[in-house]
C-alpha atoms as a PDB file:
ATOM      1  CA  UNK A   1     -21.196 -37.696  22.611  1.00  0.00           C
ATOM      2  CA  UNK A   2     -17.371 -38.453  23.773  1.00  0.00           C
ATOM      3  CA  UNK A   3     -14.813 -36.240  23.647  1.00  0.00           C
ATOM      4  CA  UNK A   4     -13.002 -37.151  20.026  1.00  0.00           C
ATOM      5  CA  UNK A   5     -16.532 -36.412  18.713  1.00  0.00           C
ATOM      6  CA  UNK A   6     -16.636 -32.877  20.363  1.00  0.00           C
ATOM      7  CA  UNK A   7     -12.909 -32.179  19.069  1.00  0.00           C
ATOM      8  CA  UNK A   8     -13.526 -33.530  15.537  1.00  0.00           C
ATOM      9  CA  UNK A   9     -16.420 -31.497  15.479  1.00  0.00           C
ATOM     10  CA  UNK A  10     -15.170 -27.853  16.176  1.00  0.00           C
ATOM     11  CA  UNK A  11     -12.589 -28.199  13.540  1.00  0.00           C
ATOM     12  CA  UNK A  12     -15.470 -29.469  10.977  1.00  0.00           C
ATOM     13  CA  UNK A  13     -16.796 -26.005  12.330  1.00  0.00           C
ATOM     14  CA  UNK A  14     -13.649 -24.176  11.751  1.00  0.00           C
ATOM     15  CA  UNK A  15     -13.026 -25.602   8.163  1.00  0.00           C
ATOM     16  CA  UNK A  16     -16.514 -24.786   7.535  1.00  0.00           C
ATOM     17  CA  UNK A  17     -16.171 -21.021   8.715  1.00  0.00           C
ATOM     18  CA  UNK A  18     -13.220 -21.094   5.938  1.00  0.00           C
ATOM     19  CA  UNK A  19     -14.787 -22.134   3.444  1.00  0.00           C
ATOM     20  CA  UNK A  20     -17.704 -19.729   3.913  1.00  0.00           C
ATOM     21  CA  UNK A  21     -15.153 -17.165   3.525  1.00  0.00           C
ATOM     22  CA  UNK A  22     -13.076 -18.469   0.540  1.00  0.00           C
ATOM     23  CA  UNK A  23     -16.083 -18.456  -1.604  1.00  0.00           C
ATOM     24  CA  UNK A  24     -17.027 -15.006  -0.639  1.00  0.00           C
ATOM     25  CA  UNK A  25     -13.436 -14.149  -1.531  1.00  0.00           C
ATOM     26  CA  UNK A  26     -13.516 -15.642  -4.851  1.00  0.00           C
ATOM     27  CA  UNK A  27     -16.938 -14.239  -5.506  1.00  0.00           C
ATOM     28  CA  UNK A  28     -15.312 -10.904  -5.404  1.00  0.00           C
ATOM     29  CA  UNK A  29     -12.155 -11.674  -7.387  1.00  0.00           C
ATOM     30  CA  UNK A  30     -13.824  -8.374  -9.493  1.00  0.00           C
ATOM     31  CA  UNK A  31     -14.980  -6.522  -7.270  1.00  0.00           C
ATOM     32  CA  UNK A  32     -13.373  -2.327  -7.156  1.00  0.00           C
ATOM     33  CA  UNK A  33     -11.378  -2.324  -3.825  1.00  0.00           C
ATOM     34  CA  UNK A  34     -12.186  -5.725  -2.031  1.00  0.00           C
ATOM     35  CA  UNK A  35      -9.730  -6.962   0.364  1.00  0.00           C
ATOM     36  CA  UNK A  36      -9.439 -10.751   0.610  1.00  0.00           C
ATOM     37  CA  UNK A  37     -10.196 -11.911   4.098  1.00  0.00           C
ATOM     38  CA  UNK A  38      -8.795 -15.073   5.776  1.00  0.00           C
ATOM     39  CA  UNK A  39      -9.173 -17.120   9.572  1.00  0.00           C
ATOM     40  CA  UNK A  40      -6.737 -17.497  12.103  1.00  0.00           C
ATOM     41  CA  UNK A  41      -7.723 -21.107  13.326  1.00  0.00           C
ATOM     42  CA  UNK A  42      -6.573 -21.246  17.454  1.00  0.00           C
ATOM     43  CA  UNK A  43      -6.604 -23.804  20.231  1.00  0.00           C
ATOM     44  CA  UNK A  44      -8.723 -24.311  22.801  1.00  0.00           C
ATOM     45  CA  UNK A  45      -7.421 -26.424  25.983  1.00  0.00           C
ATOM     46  CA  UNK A  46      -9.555 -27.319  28.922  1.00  0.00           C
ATOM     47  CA  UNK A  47      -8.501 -29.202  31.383  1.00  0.00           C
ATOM     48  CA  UNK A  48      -9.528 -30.894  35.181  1.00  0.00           C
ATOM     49  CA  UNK A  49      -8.446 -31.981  37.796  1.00  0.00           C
ATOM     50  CA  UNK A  50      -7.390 -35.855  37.584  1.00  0.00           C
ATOM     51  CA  UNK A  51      -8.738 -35.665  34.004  1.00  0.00           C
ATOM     52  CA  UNK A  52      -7.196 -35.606  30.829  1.00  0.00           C
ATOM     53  CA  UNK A  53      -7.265 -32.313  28.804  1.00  0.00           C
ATOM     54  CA  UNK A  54      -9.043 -31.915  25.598  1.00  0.00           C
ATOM     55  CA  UNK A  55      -7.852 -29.617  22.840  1.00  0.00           C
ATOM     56  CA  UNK A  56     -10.251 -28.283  20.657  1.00  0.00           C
ATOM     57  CA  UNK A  57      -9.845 -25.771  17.411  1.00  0.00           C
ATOM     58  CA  UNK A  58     -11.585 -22.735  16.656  1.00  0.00           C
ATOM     59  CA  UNK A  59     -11.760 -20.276  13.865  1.00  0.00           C
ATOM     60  CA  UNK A  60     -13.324 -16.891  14.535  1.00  0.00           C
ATOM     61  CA  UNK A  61     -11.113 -14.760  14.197  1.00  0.00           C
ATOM     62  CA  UNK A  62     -11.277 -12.651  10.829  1.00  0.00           C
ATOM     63  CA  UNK A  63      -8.146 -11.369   9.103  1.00  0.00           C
ATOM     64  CA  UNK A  64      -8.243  -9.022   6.026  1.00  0.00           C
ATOM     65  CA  UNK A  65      -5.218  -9.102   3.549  1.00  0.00           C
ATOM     66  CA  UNK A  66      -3.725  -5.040   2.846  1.00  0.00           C
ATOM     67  CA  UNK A  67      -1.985  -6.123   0.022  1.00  0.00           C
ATOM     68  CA  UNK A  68      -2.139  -3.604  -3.152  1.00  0.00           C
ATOM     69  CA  UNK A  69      -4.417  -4.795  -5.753  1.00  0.00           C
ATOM     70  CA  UNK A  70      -3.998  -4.448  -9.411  1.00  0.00           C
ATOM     71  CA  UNK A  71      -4.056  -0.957 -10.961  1.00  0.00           C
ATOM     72  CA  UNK A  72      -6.623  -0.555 -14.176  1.00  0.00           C
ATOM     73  CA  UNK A  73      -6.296   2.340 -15.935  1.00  0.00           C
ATOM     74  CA  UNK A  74      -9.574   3.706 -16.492  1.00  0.00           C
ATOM     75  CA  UNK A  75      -8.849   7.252 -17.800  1.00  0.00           C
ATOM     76  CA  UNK A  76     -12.165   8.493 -15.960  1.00  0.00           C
ATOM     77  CA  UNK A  77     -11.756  12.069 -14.148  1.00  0.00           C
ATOM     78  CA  UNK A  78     -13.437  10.939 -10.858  1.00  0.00           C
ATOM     79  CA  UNK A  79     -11.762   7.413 -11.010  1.00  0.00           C
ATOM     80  CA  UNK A  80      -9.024   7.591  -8.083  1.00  0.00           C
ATOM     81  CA  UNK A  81      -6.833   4.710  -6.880  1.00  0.00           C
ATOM     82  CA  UNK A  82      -4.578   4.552  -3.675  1.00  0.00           C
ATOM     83  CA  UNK A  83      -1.196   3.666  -4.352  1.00  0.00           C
ATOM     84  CA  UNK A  84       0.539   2.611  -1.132  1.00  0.00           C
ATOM     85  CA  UNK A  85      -1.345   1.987   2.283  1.00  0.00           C
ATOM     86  CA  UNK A  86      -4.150   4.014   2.846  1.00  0.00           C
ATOM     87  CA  UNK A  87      -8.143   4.644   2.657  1.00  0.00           C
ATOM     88  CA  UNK A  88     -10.719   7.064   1.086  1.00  0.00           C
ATOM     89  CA  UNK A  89     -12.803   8.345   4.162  1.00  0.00           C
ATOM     90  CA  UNK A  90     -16.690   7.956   3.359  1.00  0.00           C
ATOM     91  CA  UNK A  91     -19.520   9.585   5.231  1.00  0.00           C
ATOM     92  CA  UNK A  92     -22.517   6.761   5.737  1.00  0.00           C
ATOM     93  CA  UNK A  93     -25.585   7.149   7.553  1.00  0.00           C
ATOM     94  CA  UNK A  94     -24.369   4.456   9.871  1.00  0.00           C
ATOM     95  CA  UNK A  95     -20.773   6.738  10.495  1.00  0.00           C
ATOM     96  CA  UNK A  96     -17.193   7.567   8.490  1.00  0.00           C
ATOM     97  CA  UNK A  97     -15.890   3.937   6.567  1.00  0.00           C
ATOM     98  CA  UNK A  98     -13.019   3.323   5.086  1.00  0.00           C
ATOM     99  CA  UNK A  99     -12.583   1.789   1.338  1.00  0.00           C
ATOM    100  CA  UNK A 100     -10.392   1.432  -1.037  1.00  0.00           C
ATOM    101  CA  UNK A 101     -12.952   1.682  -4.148  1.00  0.00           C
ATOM    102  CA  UNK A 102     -12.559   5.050  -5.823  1.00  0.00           C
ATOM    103  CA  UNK A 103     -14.864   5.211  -8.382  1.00  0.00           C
ATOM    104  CA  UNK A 104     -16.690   8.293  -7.605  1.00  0.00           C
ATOM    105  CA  UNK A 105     -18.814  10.754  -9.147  1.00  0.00           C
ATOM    106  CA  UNK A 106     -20.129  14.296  -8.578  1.00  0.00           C
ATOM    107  CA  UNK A 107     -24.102  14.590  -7.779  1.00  0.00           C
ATOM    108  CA  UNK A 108     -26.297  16.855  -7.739  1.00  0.00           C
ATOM    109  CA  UNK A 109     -24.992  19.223  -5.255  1.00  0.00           C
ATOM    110  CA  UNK A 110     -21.777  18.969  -6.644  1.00  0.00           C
ATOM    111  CA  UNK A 111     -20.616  16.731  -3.807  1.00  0.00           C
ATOM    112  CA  UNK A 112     -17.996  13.495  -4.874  1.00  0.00           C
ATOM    113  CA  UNK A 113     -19.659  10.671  -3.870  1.00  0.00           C
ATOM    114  CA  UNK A 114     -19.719   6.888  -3.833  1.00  0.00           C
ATOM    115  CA  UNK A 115     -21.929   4.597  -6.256  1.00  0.00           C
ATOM    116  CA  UNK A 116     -24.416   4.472  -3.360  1.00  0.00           C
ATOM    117  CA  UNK A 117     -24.743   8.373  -2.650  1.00  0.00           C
ATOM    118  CA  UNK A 118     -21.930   8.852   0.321  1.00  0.00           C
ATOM    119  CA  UNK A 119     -19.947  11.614   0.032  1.00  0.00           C
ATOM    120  CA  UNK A 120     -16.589  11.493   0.309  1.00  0.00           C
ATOM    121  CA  UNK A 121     -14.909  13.486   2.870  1.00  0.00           C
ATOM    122  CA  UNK A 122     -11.584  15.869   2.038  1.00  0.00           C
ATOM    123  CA  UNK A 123      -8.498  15.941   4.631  1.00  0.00           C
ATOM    124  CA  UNK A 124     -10.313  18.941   6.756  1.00  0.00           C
ATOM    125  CA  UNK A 125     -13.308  16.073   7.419  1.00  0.00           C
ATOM    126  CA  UNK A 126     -15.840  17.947   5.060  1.00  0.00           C
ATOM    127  CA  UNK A 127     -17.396  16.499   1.595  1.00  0.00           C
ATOM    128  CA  UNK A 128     -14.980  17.206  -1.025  1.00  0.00           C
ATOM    129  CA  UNK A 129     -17.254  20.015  -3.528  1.00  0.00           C
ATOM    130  CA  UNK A 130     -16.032  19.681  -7.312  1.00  0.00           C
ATOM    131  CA  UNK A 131     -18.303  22.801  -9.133  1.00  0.00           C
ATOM    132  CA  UNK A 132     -20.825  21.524 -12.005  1.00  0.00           C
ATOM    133  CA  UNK A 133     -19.115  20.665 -15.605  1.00  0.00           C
ATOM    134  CA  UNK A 134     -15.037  21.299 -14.230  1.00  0.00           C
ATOM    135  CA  UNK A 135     -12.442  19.282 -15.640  1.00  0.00           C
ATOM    136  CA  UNK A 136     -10.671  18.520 -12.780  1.00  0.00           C
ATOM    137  CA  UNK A 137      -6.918  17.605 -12.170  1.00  0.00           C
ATOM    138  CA  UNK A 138      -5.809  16.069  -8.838  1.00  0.00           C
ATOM    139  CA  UNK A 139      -1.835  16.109  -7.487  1.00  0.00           C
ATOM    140  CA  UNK A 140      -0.221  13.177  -5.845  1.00  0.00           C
ATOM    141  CA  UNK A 141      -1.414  13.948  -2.292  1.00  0.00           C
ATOM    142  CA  UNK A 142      -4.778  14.357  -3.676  1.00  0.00           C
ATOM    143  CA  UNK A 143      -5.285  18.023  -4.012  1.00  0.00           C
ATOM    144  CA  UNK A 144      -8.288  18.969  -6.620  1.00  0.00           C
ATOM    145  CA  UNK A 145      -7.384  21.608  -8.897  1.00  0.00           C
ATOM    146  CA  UNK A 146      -9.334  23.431 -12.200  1.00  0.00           C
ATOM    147  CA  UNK A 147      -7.971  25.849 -14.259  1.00  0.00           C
ATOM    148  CA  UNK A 148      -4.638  25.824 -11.861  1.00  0.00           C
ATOM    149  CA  UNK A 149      -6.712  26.512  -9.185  1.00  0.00           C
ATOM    150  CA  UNK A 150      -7.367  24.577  -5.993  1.00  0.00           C
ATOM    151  CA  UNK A 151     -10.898  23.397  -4.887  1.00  0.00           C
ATOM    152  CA  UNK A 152      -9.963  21.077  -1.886  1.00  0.00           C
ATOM    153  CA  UNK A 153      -8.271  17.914  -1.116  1.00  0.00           C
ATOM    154  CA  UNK A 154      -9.648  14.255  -1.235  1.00  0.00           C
ATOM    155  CA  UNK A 155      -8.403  12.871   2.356  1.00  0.00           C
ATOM    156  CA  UNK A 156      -6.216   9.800   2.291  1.00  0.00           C
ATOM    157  CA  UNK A 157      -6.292   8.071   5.826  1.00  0.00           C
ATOM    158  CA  UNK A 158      -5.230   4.780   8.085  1.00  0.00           C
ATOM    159  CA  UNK A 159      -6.764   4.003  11.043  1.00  0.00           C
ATOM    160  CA  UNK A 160      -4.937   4.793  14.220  1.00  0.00           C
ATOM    161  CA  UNK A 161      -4.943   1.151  14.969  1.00  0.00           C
ATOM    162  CA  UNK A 162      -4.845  -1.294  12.455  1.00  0.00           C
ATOM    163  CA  UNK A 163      -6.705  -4.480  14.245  1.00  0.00           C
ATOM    164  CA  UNK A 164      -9.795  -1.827  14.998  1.00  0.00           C
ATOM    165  CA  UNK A 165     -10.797  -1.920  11.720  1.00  0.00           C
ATOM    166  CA  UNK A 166     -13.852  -4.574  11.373  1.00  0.00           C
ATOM    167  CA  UNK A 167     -15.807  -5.249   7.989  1.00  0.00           C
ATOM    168  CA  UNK A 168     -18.803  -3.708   7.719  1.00  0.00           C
ATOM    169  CA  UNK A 169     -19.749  -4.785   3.976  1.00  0.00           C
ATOM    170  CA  UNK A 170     -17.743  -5.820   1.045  1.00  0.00           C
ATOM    171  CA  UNK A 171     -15.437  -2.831   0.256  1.00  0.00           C
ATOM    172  CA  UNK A 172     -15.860  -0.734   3.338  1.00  0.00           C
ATOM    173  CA  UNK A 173     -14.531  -1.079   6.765  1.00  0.00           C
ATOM    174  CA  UNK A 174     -15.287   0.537  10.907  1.00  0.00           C
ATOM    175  CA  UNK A 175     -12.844   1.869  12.675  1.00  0.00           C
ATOM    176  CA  UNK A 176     -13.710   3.004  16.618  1.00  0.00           C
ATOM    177  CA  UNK A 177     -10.090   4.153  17.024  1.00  0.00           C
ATOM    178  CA  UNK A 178     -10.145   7.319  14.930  1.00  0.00           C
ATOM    179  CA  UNK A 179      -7.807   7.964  11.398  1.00  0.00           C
ATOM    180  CA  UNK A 180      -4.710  10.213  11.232  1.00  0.00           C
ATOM    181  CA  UNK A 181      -3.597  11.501   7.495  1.00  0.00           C
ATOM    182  CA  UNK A 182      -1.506   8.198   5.687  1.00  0.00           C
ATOM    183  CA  UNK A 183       1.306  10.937   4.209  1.00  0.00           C
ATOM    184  CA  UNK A 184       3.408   7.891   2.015  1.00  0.00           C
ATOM    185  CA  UNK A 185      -0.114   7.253   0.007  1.00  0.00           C
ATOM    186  CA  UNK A 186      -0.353   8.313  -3.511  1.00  0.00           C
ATOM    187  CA  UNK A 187      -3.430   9.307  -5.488  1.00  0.00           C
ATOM    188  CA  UNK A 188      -3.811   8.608  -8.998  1.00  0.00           C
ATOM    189  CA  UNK A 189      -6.508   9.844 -11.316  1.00  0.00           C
ATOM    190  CA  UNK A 190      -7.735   7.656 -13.966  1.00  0.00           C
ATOM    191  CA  UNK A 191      -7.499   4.748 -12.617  1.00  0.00           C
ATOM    192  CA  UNK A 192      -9.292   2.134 -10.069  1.00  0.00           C
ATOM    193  CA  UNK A 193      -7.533  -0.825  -7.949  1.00  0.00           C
ATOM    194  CA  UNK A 194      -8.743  -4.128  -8.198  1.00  0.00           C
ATOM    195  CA  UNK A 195      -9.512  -6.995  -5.650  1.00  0.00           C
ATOM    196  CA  UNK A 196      -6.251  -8.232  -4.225  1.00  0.00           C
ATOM    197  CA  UNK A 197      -8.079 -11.599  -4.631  1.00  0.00           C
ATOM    198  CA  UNK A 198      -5.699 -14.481  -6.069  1.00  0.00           C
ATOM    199  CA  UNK A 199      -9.129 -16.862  -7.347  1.00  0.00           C
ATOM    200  CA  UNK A 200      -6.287 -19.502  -8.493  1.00  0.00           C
ATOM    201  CA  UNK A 201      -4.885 -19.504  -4.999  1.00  0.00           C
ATOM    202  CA  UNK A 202      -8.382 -19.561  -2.811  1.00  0.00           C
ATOM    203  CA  UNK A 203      -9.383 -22.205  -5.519  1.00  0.00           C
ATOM    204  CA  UNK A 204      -6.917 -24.078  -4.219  1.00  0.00           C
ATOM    205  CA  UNK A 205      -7.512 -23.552  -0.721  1.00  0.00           C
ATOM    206  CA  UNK A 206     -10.781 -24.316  -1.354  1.00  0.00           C
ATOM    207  CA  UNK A 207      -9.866 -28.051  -2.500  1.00  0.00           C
ATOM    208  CA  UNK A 208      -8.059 -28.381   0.595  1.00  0.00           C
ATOM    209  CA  UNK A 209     -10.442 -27.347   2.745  1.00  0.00           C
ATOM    210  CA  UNK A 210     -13.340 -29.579   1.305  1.00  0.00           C
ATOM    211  CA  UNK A 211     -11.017 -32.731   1.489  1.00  0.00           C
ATOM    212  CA  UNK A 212     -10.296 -31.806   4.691  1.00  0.00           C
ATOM    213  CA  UNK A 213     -13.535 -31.598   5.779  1.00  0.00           C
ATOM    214  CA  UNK A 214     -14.736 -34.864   3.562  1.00  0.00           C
ATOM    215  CA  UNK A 215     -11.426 -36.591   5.850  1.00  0.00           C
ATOM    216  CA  UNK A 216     -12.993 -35.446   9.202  1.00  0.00           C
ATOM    217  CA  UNK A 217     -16.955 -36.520   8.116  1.00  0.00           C
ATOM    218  CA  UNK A 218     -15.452 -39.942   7.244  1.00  0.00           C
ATOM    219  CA  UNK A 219     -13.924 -39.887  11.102  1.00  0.00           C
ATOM    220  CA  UNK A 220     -16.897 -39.275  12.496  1.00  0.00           C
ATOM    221  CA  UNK A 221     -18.675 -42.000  10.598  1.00  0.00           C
ATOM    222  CA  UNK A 222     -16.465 -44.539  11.593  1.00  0.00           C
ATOM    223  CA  UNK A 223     -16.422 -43.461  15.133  1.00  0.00           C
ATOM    224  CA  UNK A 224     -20.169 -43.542  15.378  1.00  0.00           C
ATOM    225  CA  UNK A 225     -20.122 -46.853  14.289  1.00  0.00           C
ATOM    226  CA  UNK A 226     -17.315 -47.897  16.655  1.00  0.00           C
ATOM    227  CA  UNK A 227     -19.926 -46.581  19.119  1.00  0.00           C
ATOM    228  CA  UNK A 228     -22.818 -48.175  18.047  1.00  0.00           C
ATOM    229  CA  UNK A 229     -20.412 -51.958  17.753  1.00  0.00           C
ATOM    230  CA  UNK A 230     -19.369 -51.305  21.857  1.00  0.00           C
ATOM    231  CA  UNK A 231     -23.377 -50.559  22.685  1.00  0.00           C
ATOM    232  CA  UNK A 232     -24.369 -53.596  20.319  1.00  0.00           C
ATOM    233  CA  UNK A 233     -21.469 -56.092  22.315  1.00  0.00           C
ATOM    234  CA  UNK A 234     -22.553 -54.898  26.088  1.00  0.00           C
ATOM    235  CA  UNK A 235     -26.069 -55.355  25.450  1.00  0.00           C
ATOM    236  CA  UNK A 236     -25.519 -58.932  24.041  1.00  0.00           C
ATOM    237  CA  UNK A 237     -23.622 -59.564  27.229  1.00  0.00           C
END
């Protein structure tokens, strides 16, 4: 295989890497607290001595979009939504995530937790308790309060370093470099954010994409057969 065949063929890789992502994006255009992810495609040069150099494309590395998504008023007492840049702090078995999904619920222990049992952790770093059967209220900064009474706080965070964080699932994200308190972040009760997916947008991107793949699969047809033609001449001669 030449070299045109190598280059066409990492950026059929790239576009291909893309387009693995846009659907996954678009497939959770619904979905409580996703963040739309996206590629950063980059060059590759190599070069020798007496020998041209060959540029090739790649596409591995993963950005994630922090771009508020829509507010849905929900009226539920344990339905929270960030508004501004922060995270919810979640204890996992696997370590503390970060998400923006907020629908919570108290269980059995009276511990807030996630859909999936992981309790969510208060500004001092311990589960945030809410006592069986209170009607809760919760301030701005996310202080929990019944009967004009405080019960705890429901931490707000950012990581310490923004390109730590790394995906772990749909909704919740690793961070290696620690969290410090995100003070601008506002809490709201009774009500969840939505995916700050744009499916008209990706939809789009998606056409692009796939004709821009179709373009380079039609390149590498034609230069196969150029190949075979110049293998097909010598041997005749």
């Amino acid at each position: 295989m030449d070299a045109t065949a190598y280059v066409t063929l990492s950026r059929q890789s790239g576009l291909m890497n893309e387009m693995r992502i846009i659907a996954n994006n678009i497939a959770n255009s619904g979905t409580t607290g996703f963040r739309q992810e996206g590629i950063v495609f980059s060059e590759y040069i190599k070069s020798a001595a007496r020998q041209p150099s060959l540029s090739m494309s790649r596409a591995q590395v993963r950005n994630t979009s922090m771009e508020q998504g829509t507010l849905t008023q929900t009226n539920g007492s344990f339905d929270f939504a960030i508004e501004g840049d922060g995270f919810f702090l979640i204890e996992t078995p696997a370590g503390e995530r970060l998400t923006r999904a907020g629908s919570f619920t108290p269980n059995a222990n009276g511990d807030l937790v996630t859909p999936d049992g992981h309790p969510v952790l208060g500004a001092g770093g311990a589960p945030v308790f809410v006592p069986p059967g209170t009607q809760i209220a919760v301030a701005a900064d996310g202080t929990l309060s019944a009967g004009g009474q405080p019960l705890g706080q429901i931490g707000i965070y950012l990581p310490s370093d923004p390109l730590d964080m790394q995906r772990q699932d749909g909704v919740m994200f690793e961070t290696t470099g620690g969290v410090e308190p995100a003070d601008d972040a506002r809490l709201l009760q009774g009500f969840l954010e939505g995916s700050n997916v744009n499916p008209m947008l990706q939809i789009t991107r998606m056409v692009e994409v796939q004709r821009a793949y179709e373009m380079g699969q039609s390149f590498l047809q034609a230069e196969d057969e150029r190949v075979r033609t110049a293998i097909k001449t010598l041997i005749r001669t």
